[in-house]
C-alpha atoms as a PDB file:
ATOM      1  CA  UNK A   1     123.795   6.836-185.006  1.00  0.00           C
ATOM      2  CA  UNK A   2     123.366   8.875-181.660  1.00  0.00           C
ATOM      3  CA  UNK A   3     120.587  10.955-181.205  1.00  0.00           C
ATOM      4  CA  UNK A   4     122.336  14.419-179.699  1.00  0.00           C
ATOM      5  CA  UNK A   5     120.661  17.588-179.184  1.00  0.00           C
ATOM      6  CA  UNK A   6     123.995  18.633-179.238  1.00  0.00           C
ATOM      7  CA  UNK A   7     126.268  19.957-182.191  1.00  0.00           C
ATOM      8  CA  UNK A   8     130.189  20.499-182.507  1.00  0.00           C
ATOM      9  CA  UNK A   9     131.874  22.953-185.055  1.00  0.00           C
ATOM     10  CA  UNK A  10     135.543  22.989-185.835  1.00  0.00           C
ATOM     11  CA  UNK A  11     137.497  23.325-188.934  1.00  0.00           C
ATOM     12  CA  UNK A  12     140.250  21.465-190.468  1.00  0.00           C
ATOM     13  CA  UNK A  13     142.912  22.268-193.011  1.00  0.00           C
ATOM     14  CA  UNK A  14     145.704  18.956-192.600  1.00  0.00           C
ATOM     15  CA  UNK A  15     145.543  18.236-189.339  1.00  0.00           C
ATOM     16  CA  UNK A  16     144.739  14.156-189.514  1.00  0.00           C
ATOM     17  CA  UNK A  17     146.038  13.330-186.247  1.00  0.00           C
ATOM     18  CA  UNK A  18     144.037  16.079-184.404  1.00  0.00           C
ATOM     19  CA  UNK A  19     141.369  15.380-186.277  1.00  0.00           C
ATOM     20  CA  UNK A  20     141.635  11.363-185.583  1.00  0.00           C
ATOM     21  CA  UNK A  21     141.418  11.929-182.213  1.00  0.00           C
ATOM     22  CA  UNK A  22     138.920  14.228-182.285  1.00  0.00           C
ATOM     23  CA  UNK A  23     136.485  12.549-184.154  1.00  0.00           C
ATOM     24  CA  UNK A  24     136.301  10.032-181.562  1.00  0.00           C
ATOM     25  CA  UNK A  25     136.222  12.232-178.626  1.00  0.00           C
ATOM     26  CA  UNK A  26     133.393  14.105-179.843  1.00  0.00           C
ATOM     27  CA  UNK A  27     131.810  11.829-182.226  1.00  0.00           C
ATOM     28  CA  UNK A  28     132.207   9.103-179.342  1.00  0.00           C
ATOM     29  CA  UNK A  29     130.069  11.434-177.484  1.00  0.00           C
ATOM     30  CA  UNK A  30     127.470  13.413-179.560  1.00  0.00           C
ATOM     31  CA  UNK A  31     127.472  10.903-182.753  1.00  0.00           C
ATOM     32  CA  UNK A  32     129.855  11.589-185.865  1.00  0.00           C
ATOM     33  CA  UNK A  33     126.342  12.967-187.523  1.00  0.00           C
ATOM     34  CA  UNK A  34     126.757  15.781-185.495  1.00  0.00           C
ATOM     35  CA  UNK A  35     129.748  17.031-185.649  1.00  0.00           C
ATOM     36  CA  UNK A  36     130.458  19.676-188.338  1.00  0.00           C
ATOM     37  CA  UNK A  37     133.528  19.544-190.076  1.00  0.00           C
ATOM     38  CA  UNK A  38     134.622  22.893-192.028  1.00  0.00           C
ATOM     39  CA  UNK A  39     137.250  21.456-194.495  1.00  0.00           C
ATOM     40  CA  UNK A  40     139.335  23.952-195.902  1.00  0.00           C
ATOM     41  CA  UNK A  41     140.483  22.780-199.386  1.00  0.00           C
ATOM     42  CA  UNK A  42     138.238  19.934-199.397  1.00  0.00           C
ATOM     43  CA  UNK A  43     140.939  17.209-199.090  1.00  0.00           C
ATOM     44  CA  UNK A  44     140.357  13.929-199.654  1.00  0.00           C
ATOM     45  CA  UNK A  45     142.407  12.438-196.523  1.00  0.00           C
ATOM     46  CA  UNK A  46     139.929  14.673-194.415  1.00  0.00           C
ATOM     47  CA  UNK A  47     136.304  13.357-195.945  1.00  0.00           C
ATOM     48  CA  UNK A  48     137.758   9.569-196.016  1.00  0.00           C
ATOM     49  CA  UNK A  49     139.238   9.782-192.152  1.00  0.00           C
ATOM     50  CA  UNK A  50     135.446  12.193-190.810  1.00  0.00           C
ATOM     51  CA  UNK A  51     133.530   9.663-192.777  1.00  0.00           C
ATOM     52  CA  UNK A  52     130.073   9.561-191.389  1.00  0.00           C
ATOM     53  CA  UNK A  53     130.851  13.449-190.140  1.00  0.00           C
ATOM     54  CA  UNK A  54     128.320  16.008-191.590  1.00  0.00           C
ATOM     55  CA  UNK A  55     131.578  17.900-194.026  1.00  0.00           C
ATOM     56  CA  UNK A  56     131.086  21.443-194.548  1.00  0.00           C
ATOM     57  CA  UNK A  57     133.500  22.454-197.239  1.00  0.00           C
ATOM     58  CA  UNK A  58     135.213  25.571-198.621  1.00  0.00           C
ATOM     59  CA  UNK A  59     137.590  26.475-201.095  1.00  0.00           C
ATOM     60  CA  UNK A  60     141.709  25.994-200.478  1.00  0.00           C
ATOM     61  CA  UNK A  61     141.675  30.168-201.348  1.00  0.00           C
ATOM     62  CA  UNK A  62     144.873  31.606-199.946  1.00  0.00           C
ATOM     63  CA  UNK A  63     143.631  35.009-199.009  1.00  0.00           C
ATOM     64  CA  UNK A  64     145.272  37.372-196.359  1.00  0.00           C
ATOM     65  CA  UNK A  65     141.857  37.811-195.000  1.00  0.00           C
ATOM     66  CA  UNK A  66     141.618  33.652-193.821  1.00  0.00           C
ATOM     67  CA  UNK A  67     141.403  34.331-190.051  1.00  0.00           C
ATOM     68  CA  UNK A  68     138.493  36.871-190.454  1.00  0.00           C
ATOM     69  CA  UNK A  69     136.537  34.361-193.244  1.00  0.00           C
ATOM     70  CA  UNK A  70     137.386  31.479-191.264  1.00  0.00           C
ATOM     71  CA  UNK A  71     135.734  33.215-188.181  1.00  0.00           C
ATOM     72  CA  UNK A  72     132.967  34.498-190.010  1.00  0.00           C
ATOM     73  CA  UNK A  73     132.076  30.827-191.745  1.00  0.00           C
ATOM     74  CA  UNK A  74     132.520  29.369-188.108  1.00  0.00           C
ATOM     75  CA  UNK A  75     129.509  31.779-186.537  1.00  0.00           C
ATOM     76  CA  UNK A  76     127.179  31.896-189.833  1.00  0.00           C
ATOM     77  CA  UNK A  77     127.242  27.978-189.186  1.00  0.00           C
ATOM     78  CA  UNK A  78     127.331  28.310-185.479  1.00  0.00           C
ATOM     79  CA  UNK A  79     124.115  30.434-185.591  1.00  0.00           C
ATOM     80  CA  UNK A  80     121.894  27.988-188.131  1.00  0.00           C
ATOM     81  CA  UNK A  81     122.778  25.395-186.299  1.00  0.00           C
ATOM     82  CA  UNK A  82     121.684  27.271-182.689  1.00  0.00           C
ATOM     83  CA  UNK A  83     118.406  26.760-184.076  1.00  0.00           C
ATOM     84  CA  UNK A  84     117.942  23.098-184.017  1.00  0.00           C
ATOM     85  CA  UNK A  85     120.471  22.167-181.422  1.00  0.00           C
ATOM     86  CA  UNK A  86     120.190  22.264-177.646  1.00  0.00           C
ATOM     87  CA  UNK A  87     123.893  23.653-176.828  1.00  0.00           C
ATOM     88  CA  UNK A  88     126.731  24.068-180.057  1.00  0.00           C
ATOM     89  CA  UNK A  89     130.355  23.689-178.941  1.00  0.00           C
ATOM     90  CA  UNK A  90     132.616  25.584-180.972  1.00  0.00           C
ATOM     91  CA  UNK A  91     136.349  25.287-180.882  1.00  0.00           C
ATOM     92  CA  UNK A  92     139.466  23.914-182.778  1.00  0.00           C
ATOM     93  CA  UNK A  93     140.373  20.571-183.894  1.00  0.00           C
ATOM     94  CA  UNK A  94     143.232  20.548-181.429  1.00  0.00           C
ATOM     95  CA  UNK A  95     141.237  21.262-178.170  1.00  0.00           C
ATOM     96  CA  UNK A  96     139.510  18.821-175.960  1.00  0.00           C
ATOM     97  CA  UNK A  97     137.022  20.284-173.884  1.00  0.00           C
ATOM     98  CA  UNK A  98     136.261  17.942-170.717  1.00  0.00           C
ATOM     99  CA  UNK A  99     134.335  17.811-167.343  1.00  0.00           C
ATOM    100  CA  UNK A 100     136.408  16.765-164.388  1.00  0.00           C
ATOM    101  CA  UNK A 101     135.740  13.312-163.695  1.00  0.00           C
ATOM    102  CA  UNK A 102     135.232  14.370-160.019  1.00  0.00           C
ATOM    103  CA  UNK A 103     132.274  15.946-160.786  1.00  0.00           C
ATOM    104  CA  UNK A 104     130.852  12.017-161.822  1.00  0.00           C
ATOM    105  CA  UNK A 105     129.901  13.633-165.187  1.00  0.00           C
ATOM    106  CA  UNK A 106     131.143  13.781-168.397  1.00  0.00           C
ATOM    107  CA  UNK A 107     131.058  16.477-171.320  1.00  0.00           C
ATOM    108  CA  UNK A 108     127.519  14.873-172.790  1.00  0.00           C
ATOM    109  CA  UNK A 109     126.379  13.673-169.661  1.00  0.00           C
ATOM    110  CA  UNK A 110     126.688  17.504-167.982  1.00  0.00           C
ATOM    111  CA  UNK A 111     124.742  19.164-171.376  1.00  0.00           C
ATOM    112  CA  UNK A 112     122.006  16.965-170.721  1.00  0.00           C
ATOM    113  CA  UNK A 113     120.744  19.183-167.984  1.00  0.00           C
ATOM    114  CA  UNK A 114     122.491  22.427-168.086  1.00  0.00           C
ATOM    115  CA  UNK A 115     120.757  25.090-168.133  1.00  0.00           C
ATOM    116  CA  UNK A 116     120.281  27.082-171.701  1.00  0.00           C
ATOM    117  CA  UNK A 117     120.116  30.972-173.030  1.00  0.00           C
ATOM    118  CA  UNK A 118     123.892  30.726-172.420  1.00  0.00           C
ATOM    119  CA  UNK A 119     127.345  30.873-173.283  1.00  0.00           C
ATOM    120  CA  UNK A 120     129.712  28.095-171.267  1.00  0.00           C
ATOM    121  CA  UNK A 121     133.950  29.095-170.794  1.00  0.00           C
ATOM    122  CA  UNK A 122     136.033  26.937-170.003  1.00  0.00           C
ATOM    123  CA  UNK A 123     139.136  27.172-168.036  1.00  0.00           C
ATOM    124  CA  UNK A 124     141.869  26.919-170.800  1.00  0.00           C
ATOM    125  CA  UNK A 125     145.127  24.109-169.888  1.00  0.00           C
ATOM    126  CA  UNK A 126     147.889  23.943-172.292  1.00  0.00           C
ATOM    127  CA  UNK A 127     148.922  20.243-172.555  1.00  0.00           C
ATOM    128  CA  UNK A 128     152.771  20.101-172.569  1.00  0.00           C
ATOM    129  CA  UNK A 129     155.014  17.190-173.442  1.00  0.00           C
ATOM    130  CA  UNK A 130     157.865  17.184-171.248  1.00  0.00           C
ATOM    131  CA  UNK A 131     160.198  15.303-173.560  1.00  0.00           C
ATOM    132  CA  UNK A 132     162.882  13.956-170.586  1.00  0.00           C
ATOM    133  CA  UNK A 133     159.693  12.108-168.265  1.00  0.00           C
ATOM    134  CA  UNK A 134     156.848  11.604-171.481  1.00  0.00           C
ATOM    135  CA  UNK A 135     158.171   8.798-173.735  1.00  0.00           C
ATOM    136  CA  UNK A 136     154.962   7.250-174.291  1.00  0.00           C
ATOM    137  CA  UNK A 137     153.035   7.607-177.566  1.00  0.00           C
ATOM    138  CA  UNK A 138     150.112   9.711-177.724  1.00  0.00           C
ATOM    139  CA  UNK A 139     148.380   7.246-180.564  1.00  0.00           C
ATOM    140  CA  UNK A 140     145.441   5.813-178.982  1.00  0.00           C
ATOM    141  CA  UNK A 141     145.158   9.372-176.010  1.00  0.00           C
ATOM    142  CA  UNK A 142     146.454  12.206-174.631  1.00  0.00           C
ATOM    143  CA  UNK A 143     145.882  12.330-171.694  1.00  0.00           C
ATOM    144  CA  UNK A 144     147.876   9.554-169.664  1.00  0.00           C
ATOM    145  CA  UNK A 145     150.622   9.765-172.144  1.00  0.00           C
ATOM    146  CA  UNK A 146     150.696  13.554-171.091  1.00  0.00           C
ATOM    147  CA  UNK A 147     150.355  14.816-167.441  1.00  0.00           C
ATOM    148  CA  UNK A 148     151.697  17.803-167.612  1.00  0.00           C
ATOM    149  CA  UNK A 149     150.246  20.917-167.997  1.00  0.00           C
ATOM    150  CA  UNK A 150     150.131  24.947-167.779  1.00  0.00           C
ATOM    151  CA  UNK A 151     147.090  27.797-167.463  1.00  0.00           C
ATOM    152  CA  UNK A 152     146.870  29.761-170.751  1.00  0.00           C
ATOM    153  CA  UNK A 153     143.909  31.988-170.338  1.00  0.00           C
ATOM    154  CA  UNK A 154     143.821  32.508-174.035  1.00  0.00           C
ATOM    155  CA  UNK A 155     142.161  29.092-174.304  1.00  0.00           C
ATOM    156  CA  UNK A 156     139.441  30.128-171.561  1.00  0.00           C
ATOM    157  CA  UNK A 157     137.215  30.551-174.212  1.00  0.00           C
ATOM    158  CA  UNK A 158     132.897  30.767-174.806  1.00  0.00           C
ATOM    159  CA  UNK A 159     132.784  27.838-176.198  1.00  0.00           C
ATOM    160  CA  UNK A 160     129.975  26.130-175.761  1.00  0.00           C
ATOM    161  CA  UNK A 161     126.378  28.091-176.859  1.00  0.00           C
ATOM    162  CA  UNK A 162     123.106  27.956-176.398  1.00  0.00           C
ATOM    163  CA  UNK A 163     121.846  31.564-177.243  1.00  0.00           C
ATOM    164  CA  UNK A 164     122.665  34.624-179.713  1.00  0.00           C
ATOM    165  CA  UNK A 165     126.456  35.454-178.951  1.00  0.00           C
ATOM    166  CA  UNK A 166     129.145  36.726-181.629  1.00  0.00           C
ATOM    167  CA  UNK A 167     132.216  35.054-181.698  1.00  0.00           C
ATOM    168  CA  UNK A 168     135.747  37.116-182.848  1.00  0.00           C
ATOM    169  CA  UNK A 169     139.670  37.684-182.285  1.00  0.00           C
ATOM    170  CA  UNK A 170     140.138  33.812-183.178  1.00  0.00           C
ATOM    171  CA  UNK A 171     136.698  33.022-180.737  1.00  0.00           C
ATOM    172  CA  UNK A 172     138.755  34.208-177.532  1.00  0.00           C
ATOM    173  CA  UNK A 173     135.797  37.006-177.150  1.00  0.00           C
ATOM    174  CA  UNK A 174     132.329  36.385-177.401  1.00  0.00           C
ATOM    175  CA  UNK A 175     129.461  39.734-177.187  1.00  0.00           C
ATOM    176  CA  UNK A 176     128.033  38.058-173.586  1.00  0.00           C
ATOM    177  CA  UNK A 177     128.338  40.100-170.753  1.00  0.00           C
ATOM    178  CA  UNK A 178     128.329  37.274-168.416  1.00  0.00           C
ATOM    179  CA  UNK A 179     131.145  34.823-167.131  1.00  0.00           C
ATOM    180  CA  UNK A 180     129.715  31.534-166.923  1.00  0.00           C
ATOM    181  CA  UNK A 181     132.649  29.622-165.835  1.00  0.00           C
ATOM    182  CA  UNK A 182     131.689  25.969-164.264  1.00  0.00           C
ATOM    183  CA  UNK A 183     134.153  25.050-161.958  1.00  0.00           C
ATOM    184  CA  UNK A 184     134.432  21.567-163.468  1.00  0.00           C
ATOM    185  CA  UNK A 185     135.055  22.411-167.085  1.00  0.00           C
ATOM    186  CA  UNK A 186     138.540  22.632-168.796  1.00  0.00           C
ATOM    187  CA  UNK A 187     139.475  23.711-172.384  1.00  0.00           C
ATOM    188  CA  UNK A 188     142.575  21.007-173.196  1.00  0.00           C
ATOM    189  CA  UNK A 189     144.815  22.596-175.793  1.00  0.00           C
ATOM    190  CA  UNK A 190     146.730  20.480-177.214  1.00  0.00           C
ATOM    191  CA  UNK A 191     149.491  22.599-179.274  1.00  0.00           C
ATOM    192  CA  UNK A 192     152.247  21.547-177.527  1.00  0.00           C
ATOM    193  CA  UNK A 193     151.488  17.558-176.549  1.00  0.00           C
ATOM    194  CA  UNK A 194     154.011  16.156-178.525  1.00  0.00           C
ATOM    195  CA  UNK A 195     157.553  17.608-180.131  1.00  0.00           C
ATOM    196  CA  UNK A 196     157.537  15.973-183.494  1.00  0.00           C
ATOM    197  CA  UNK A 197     153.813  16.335-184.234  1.00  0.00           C
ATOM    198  CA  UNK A 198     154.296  20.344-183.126  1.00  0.00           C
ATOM    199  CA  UNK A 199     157.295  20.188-185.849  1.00  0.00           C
ATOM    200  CA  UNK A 200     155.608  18.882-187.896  1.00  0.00           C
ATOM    201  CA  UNK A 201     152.244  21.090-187.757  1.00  0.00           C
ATOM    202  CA  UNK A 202     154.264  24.020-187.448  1.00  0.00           C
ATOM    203  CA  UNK A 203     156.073  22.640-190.873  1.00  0.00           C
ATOM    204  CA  UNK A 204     152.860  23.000-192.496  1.00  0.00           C
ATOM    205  CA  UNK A 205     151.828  26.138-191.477  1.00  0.00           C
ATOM    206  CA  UNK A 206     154.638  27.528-192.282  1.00  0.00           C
ATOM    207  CA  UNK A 207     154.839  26.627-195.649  1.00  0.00           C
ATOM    208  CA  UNK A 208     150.825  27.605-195.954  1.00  0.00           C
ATOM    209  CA  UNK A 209     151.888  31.060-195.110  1.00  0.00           C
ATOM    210  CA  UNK A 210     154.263  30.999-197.853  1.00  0.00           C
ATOM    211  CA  UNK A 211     151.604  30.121-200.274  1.00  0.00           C
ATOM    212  CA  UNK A 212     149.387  32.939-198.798  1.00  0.00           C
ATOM    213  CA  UNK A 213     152.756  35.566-199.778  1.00  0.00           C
ATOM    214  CA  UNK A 214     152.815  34.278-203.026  1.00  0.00           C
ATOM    215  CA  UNK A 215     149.034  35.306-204.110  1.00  0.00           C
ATOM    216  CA  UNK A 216     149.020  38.432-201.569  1.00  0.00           C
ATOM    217  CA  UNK A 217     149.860  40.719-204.145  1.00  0.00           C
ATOM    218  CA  UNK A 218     151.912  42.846-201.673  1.00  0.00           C
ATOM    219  CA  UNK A 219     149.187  42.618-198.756  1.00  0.00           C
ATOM    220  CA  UNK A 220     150.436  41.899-195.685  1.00  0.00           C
ATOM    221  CA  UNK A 221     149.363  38.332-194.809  1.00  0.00           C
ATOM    222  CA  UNK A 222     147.180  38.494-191.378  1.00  0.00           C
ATOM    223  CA  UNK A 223     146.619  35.470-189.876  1.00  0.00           C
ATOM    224  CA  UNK A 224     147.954  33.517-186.078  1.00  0.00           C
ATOM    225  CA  UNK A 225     151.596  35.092-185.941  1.00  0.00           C
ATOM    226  CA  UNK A 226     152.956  31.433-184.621  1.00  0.00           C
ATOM    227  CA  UNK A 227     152.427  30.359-188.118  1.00  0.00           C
ATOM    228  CA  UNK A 228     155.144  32.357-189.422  1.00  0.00           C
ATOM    229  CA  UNK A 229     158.423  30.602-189.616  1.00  0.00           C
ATOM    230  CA  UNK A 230     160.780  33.727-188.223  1.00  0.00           C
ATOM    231  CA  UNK A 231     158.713  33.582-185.196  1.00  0.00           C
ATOM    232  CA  UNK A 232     159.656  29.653-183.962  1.00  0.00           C
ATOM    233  CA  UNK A 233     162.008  28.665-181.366  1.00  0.00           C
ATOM    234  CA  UNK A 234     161.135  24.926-181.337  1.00  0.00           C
ATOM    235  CA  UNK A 235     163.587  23.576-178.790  1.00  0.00           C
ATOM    236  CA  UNK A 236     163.399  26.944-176.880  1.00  0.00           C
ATOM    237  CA  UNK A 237     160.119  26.408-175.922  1.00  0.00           C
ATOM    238  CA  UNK A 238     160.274  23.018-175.202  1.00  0.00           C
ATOM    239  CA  UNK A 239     163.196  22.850-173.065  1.00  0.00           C
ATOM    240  CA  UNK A 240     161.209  25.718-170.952  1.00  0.00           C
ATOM    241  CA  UNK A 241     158.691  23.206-169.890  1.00  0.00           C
ATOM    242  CA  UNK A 242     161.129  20.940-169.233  1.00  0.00           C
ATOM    243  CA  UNK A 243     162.890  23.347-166.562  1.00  0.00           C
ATOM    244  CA  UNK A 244     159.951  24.861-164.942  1.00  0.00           C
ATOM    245  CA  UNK A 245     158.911  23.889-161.486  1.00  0.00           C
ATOM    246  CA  UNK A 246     156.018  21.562-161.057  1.00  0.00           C
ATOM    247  CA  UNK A 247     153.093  22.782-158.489  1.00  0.00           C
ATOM    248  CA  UNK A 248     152.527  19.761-155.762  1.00  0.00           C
ATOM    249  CA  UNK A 249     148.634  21.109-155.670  1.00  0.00           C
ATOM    250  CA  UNK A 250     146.018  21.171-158.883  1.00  0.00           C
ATOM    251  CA  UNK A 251     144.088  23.955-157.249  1.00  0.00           C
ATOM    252  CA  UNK A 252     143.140  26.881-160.033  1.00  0.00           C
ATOM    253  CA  UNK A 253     140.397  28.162-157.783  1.00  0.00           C
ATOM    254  CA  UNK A 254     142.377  31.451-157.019  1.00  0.00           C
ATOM    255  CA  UNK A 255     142.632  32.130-161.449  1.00  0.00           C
ATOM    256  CA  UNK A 256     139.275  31.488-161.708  1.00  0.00           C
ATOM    257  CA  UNK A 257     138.272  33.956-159.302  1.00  0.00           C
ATOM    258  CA  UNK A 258     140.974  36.760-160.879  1.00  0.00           C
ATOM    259  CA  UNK A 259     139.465  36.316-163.811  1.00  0.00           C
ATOM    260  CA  UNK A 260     135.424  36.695-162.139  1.00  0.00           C
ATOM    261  CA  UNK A 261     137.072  40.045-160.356  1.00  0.00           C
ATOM    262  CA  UNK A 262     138.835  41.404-163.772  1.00  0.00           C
ATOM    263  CA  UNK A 263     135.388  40.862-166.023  1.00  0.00           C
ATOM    264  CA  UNK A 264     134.547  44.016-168.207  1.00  0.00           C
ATOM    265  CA  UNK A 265     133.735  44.677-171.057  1.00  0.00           C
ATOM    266  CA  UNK A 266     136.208  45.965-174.294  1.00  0.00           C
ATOM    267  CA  UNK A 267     136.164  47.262-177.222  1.00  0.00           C
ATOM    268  CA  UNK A 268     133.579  46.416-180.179  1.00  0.00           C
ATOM    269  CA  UNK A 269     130.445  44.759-177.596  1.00  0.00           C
ATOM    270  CA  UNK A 270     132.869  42.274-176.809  1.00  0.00           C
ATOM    271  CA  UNK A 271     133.100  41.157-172.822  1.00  0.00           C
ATOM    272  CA  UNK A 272     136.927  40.028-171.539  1.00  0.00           C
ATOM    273  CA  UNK A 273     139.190  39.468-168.106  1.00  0.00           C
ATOM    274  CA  UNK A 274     142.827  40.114-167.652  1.00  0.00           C
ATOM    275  CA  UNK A 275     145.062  37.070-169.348  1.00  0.00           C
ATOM    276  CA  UNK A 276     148.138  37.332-167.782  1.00  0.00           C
ATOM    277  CA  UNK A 277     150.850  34.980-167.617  1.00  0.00           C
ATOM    278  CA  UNK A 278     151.143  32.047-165.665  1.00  0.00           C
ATOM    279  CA  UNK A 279     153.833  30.063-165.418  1.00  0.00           C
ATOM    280  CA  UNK A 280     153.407  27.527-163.307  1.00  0.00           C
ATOM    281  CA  UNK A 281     153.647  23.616-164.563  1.00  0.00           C
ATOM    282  CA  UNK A 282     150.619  21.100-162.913  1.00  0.00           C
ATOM    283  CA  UNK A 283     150.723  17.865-162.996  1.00  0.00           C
ATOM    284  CA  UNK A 284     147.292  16.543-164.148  1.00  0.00           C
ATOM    285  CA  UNK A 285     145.383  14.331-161.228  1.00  0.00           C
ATOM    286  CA  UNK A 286     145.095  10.785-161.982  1.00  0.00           C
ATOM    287  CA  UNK A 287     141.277  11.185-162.686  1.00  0.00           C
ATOM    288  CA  UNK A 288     141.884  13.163-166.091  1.00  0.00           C
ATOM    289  CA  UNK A 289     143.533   9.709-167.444  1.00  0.00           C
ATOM    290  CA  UNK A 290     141.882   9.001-170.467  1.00  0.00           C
ATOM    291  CA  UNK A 291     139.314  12.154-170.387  1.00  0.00           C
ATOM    292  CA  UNK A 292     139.621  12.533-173.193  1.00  0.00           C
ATOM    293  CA  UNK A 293     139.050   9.482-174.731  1.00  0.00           C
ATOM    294  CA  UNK A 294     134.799   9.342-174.863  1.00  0.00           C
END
C-alpha cells in the first residue's frame, strides 16, 4: 500500500477500459487505497477490476435528475474527504490529468510540495485518434499510441482541491475566484482516443438514456446531450480530425493567457473565462509518451 496524502474521486457506470487504465494511472501513483470509486449500479465487473480501490456505491436509479445527484454525491464525498487529505483530485474516469515531463515532475511528485488553500485547473487537451496515421492499440497507453490532440477549454477544469470550493455544471465551474492555472499541468480527455471504443461507449449511453425515458414518467430526461443517440455523427466527427491542419509548434501560452484576461465571475458564485473554439490539431511532443502511464 502507498501512503498518499492525496485522494482521487471519479465515478463509474461501465466504463472497464477507462477505468483499467485509470486505476493504474492513479492508483500507480497515489495507491489503489486512495482512490474513490463511485460505482453507479454497483456492478460486479467494476468491484472485481478496482479491487483494492476504496468502492463507494450507489443505486443503478434511472432518474432524470442523474447529472445533478451525480454532482452532488461527487462534492459531499469531495468535501469529507478534504478533511483528511492534503490535495483531492476530482474528475472523470476518462481524463488523465498529467505534469509535463519538462517540468522533471510528475502528477504525485508536483503535490508533494504545492502549495495548499487552493483549487488547481488544468489546461484541458482532447486526445483524438486520427484513424488514417494511429493504427496502434491503445491496450497497455494512450499516449504514444495517440499524438494527436486539440484545446477544449471545457476540460480546463478545478480539479484538483485543497480548500472549501463547490463544484457544478458537470465540475466545469468551481465557487473560487482565482485562476490557478500551472503552466505545466494538462487535463487529457480522452473521449475521442479511439473510434470503436467511442462507438462503443456512445452505444451504451445511448441505450442508458433509453432506460432513463422509460421510468421518466413524461419528464424530460436532463443529463450530457452527447448521450442522446439523435445527436451522433460518429464518422462526421472523426473524419474532421482527420482533415484538420496540424500546428508545427506545441505552444498554448497565448490560450492560457486569454483565458487569465477573460476571468470573471457568472452566475450562481461561480468564477469562469471565455471557452471558445479552437480548432487547431497539435501534435503531442515526444516527452508526453507514456505520461500517462504512472
Amino acid at each position: 500500500m502507498i501512503q498518499s496524502d492525496f485522494a482521487v474521486v471519479t465515478i463509474v457506470r461501465d466504463d472497464l477500459y477507462f477505468l483499467k487504465r485509470f486505476i493504474a494511472y492513479y492508483g500507480g501513483l497515489f495507491g489503489r487505497r486512495n482512490l474513490y470509486i463511485i460505482s453507479h449500479g454497483d456492478e460486479d465487473a467494476v468491484r472485481e477490476l478496482a479491487e483494492g480501490c476504496t468502492i463507494f456505491p450507489i443505486p443503478a436509479i434511472e432518474t432524470s435528475k442523474f447529472t445533478m445527484l451525480h454532482w452532488r454525491t461527487k462534492n459531499h464525498l469531495k468535501n469529507a474527504l478534504r478533511q483528511w487529505y492534503r490535495h483531492v483530485i476530482v474528475c472523470d474516469v476518462d481524463e488523465f490529468i498529467v505534469v509535463d515531463p519538462a517540468s522533471g515532475m510528475n502528477l504525485r511528485s508536483w503535490l508533494e510540495t504545492a502549495p495548499v488553500r487552493t483549487v488547481y485547473s488544468a489546461m484541458g487537451m482532447e486526445v483524438l485518434h486520427m484513424r488514417d496515421r494511429e493504427s496502434d492499440s491503445i491496450e497497455e497507453g494512450i499516449l504514444g499510441p495517440r499524438r494527436h490532440v486539440r484545446v477544449d477549454l471545457h476540460y480546463a477544469k478545478p480539479c484538483i482541491l485543497s480548500r472549501n470550493a463547490h463544484l457544478a455544471r458537470g465540475g466545469h465551474y468551481s465557487e473560487y475566484d482565482r485562476l490557478n492555472l500551472p503552466e505545466f499541468l494538462y487535463l487529457f480527455h480522452m473521449k475521442y482516443c479511439d473510434f470503436d471504443l467511442f462507438v462503443d461507449t456512445l452505444n451504451r449511453r445511448n441505450a442508458m438514456i433509453e432506460a432513463q425515458k422509460a421510468v421518466a414518467g413524461g419528464e424530460q430526461v436532463r443529463t450530457n446531450p452527447a448521450w442522446f443517440a439523435e445527436n451522433r455523427r460518429d464518422e462526421e466527427t472523426f473524419a474532421a480530425f482527420e482533415a484538420a491542419p496540424v500546428e508545427a509548434v506545441f505552444d498554448l501560452s497565448p490560450i492560457r493567457a486569454a483565458m487569465h484576461k477573460s476571468w470573471r465571475p457568472r452566475k450562481n458564485n461561480l468564477w469562469h473565462f471565455d471557452r471558445p473554439d479552437y480548432p487547431q490539431v497539435y501534435h503531442l511532443p515526444e516527452r508526453f509518451i507514456g505520461a500517462d502511464q504512472a
